[in-house]
N, C-alpha and C. Protein backbone atom coordinates (compact mmCIF):
# COMPACT_ATOMS: atom_id res chain seq x y z
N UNK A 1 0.85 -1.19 0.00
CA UNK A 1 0.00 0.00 0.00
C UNK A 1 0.88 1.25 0.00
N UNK A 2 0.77 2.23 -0.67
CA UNK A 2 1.71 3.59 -0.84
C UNK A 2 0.91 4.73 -0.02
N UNK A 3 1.83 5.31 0.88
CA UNK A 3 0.66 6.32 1.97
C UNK A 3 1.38 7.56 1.26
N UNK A 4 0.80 8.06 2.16
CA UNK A 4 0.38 9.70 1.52
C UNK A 4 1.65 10.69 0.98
N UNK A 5 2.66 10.08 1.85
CA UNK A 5 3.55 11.12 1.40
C UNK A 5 4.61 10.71 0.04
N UNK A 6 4.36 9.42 -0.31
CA UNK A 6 4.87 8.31 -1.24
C UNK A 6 3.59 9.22 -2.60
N UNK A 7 2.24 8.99 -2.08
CA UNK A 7 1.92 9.67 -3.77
C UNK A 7 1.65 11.04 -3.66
N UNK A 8 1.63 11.74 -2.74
CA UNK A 8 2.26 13.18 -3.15
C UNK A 8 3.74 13.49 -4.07
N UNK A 9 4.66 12.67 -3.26
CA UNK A 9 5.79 12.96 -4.23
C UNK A 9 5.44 12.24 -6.04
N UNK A 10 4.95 11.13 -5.53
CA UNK A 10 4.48 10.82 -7.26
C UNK A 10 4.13 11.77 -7.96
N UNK A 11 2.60 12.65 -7.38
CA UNK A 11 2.03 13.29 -8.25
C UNK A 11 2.36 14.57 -8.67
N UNK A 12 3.61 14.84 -7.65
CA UNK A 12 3.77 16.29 -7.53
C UNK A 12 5.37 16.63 -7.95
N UNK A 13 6.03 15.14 -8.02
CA UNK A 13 7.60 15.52 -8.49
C UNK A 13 8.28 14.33 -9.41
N UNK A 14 7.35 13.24 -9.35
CA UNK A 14 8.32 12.13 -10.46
C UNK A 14 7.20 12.58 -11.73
N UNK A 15 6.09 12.69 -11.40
CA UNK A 15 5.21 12.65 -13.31
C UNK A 15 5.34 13.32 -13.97
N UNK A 16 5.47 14.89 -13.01
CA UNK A 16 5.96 16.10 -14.05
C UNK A 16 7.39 16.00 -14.20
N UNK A 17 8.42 15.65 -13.56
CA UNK A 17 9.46 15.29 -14.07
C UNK A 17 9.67 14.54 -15.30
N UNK A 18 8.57 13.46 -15.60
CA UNK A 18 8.81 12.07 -16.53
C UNK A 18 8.08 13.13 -17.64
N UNK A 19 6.92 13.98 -17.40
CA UNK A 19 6.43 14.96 -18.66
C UNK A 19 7.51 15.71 -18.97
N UNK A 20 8.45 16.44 -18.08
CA UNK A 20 9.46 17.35 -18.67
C UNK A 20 10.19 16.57 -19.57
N UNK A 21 10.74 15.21 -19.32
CA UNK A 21 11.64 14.50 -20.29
C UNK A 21 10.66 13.59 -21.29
N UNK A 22 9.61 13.55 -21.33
CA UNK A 22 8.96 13.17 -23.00
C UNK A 22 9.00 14.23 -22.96
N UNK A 23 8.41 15.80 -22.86
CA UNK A 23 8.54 16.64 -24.10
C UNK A 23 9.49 17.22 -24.95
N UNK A 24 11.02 16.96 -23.85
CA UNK A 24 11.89 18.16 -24.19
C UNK A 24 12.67 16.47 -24.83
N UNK A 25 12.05 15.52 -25.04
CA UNK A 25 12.90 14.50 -25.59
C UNK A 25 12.39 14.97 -27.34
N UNK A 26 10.56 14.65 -27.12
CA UNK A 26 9.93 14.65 -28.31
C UNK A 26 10.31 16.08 -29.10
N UNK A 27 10.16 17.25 -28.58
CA UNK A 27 10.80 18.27 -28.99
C UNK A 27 11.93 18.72 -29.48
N UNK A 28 13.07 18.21 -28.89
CA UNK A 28 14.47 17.88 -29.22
C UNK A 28 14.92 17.08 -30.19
N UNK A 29 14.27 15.88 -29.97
CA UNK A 29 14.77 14.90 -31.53
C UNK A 29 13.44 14.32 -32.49
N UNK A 30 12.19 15.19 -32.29
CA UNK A 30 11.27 14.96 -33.49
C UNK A 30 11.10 16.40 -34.33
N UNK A 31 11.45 17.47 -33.52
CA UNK A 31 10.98 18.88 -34.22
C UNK A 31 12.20 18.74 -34.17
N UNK A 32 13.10 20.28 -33.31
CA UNK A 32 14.50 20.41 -33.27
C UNK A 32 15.49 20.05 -34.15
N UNK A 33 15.91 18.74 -33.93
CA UNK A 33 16.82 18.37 -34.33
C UNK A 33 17.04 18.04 -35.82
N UNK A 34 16.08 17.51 -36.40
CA UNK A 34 15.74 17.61 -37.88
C UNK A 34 15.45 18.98 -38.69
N UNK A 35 15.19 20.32 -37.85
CA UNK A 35 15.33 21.41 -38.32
C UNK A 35 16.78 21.94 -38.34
N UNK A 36 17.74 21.43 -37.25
CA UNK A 36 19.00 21.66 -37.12
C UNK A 36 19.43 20.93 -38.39
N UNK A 37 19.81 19.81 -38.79
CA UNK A 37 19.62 19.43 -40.24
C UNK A 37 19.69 19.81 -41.34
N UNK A 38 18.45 20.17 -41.23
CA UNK A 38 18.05 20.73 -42.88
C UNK A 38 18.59 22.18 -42.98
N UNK A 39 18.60 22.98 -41.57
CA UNK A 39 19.63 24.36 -41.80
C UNK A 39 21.05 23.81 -42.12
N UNK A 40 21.46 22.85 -41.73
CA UNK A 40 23.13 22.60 -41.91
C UNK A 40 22.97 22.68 -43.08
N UNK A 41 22.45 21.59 -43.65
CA UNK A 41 22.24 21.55 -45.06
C UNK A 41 22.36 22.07 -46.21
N UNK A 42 21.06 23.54 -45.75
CA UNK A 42 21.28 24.37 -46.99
C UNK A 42 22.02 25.59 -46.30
N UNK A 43 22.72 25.76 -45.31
CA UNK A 43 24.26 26.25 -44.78
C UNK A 43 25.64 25.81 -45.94
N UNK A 44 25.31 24.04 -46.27
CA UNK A 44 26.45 23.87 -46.93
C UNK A 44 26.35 23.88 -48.41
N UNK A 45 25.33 23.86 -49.18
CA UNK A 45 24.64 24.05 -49.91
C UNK A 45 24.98 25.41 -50.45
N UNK A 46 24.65 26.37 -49.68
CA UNK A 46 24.93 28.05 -50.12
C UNK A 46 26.80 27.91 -50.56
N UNK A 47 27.14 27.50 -49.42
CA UNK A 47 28.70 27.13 -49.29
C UNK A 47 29.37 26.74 -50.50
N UNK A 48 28.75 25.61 -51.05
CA UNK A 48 29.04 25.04 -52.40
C UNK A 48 28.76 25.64 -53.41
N UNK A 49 27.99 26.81 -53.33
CA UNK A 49 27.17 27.44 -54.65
C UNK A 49 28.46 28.53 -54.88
N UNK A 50 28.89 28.87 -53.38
CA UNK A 50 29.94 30.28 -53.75
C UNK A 50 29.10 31.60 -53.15
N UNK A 51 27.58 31.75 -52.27
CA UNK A 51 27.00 32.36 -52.19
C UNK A 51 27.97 33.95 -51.60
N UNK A 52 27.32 34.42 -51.78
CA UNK A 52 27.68 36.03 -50.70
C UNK A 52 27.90 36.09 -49.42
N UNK A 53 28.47 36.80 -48.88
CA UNK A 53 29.04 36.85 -47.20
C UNK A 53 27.72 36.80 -46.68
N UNK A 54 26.52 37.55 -47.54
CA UNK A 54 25.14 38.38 -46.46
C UNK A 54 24.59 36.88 -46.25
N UNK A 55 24.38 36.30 -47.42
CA UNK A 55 23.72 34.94 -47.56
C UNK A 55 24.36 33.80 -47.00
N UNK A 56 25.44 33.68 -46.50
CA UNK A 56 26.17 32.87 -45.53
C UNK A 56 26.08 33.19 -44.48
N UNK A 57 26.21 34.59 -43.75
CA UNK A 57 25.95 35.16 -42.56
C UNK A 57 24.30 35.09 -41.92
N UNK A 58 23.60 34.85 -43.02
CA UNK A 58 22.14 34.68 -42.55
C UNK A 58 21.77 33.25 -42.51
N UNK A 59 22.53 31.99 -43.30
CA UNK A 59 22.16 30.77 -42.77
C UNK A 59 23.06 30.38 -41.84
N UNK A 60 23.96 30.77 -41.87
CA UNK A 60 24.68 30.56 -40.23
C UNK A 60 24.42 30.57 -38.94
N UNK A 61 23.58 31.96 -39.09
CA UNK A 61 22.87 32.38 -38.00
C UNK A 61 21.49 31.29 -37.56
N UNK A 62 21.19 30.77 -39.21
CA UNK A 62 19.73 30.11 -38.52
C UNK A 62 20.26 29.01 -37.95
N UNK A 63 21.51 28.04 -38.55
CA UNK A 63 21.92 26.95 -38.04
C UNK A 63 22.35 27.12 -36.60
N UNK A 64 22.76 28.21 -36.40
CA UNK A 64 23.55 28.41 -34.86
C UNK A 64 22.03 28.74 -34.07
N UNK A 65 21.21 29.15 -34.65
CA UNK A 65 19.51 29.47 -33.88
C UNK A 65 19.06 27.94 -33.59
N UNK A 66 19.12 27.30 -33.93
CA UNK A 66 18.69 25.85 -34.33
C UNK A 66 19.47 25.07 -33.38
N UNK A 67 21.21 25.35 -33.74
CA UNK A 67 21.66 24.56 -32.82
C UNK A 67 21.55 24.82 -31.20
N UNK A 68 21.32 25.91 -31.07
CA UNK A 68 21.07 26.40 -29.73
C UNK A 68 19.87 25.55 -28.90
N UNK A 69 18.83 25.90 -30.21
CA UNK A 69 17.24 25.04 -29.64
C UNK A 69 17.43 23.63 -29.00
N UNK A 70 18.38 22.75 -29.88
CA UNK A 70 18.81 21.43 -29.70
C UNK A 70 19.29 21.41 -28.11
N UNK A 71 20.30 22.15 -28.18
CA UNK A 71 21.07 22.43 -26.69
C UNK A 71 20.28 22.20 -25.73
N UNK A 72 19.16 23.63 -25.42
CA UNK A 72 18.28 23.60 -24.41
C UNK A 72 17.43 22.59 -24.30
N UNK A 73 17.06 21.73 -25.49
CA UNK A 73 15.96 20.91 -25.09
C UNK A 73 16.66 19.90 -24.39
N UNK A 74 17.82 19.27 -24.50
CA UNK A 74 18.82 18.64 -23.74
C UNK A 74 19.04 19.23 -22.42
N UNK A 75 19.13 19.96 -22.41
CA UNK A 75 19.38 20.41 -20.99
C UNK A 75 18.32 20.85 -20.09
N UNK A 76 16.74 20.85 -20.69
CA UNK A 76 15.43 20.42 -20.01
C UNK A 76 15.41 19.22 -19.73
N UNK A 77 15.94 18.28 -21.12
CA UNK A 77 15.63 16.84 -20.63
C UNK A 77 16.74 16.40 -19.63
N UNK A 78 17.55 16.90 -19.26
CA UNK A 78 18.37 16.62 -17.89
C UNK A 78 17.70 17.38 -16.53
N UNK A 79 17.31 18.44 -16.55
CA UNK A 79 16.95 18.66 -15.24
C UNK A 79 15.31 18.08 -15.29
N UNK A 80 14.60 17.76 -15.98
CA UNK A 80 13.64 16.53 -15.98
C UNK A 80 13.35 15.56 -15.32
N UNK A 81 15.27 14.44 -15.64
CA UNK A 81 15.62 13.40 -15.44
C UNK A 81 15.36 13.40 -13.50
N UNK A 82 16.36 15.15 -13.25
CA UNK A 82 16.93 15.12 -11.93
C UNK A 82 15.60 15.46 -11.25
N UNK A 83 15.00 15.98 -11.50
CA UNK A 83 13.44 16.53 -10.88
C UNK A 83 12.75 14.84 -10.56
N UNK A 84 12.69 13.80 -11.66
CA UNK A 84 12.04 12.58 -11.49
C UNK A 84 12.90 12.00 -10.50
N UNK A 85 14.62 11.90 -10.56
CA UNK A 85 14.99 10.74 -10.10
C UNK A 85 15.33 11.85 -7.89
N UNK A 86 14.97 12.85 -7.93
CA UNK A 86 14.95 13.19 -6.80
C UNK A 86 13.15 13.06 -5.95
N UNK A 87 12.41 12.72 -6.93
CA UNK A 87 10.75 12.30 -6.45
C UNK A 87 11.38 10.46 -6.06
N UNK A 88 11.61 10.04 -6.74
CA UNK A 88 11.83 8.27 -6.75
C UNK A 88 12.67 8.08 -5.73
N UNK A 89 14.11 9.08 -5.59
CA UNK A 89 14.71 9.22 -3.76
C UNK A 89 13.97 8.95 -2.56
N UNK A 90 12.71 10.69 -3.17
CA UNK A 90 12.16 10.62 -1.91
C UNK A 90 10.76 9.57 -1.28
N UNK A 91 10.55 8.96 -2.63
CA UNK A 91 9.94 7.29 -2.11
C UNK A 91 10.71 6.66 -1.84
N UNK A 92 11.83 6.54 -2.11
CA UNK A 92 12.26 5.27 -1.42
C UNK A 92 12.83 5.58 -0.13
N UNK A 93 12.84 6.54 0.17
CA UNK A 93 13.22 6.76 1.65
C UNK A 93 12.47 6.71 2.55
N UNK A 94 10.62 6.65 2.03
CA UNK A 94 9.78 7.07 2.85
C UNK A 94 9.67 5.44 3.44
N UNK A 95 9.33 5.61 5.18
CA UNK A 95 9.50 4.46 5.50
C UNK A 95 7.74 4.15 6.09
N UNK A 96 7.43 2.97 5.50
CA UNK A 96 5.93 2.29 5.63
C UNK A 96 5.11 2.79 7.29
């Protein structure tokens, strides 16, 4: 039987923890990261064409916008992790 202070911490620090890391997972490597991508892409693309400084300086910028996004969603999905695995601590410490 789990008493009270076992599903408070459930409801109140491992689920939203386990929601912070599906979204900033699903966000990170289903949106994100495939937009990081396709900017590299046509980053190297311009590159190969011979484009202009302005037109290199502006997909650079989106790839480095992009790569940034990637970053943070990683580093939501870590303090996520630590938010869940400090709720799952504090069950297992709780004593019956």
């Amino acid at each position: 039987m789990i008493n009270g202070r076992s599903l408070t911490l459930l409801l109140l620090v491992v689920f939203p923890g386990a929601a912070v890391v599906g979204l900033s997972a699903y966000w990170g490597f289903v949106l994100d990261f495939p937009a990081l991508v396709v900017a590299n892409q046509r980053f190297e693309s311009l590159v190969q064409q011979g484009a202009g400084q302005q037109d290199l300086f502006i997909a650079a910028h989106r790839e480095q916008t992009h790569r940034m996004n990637v970053g943070f969603d990683g580093t939501w999905l870590v303090l996520g992790m630590l938010i869940m695995g400090v709720g799952i601590h504090g069950i297992a410490q709780t004593k019956d």
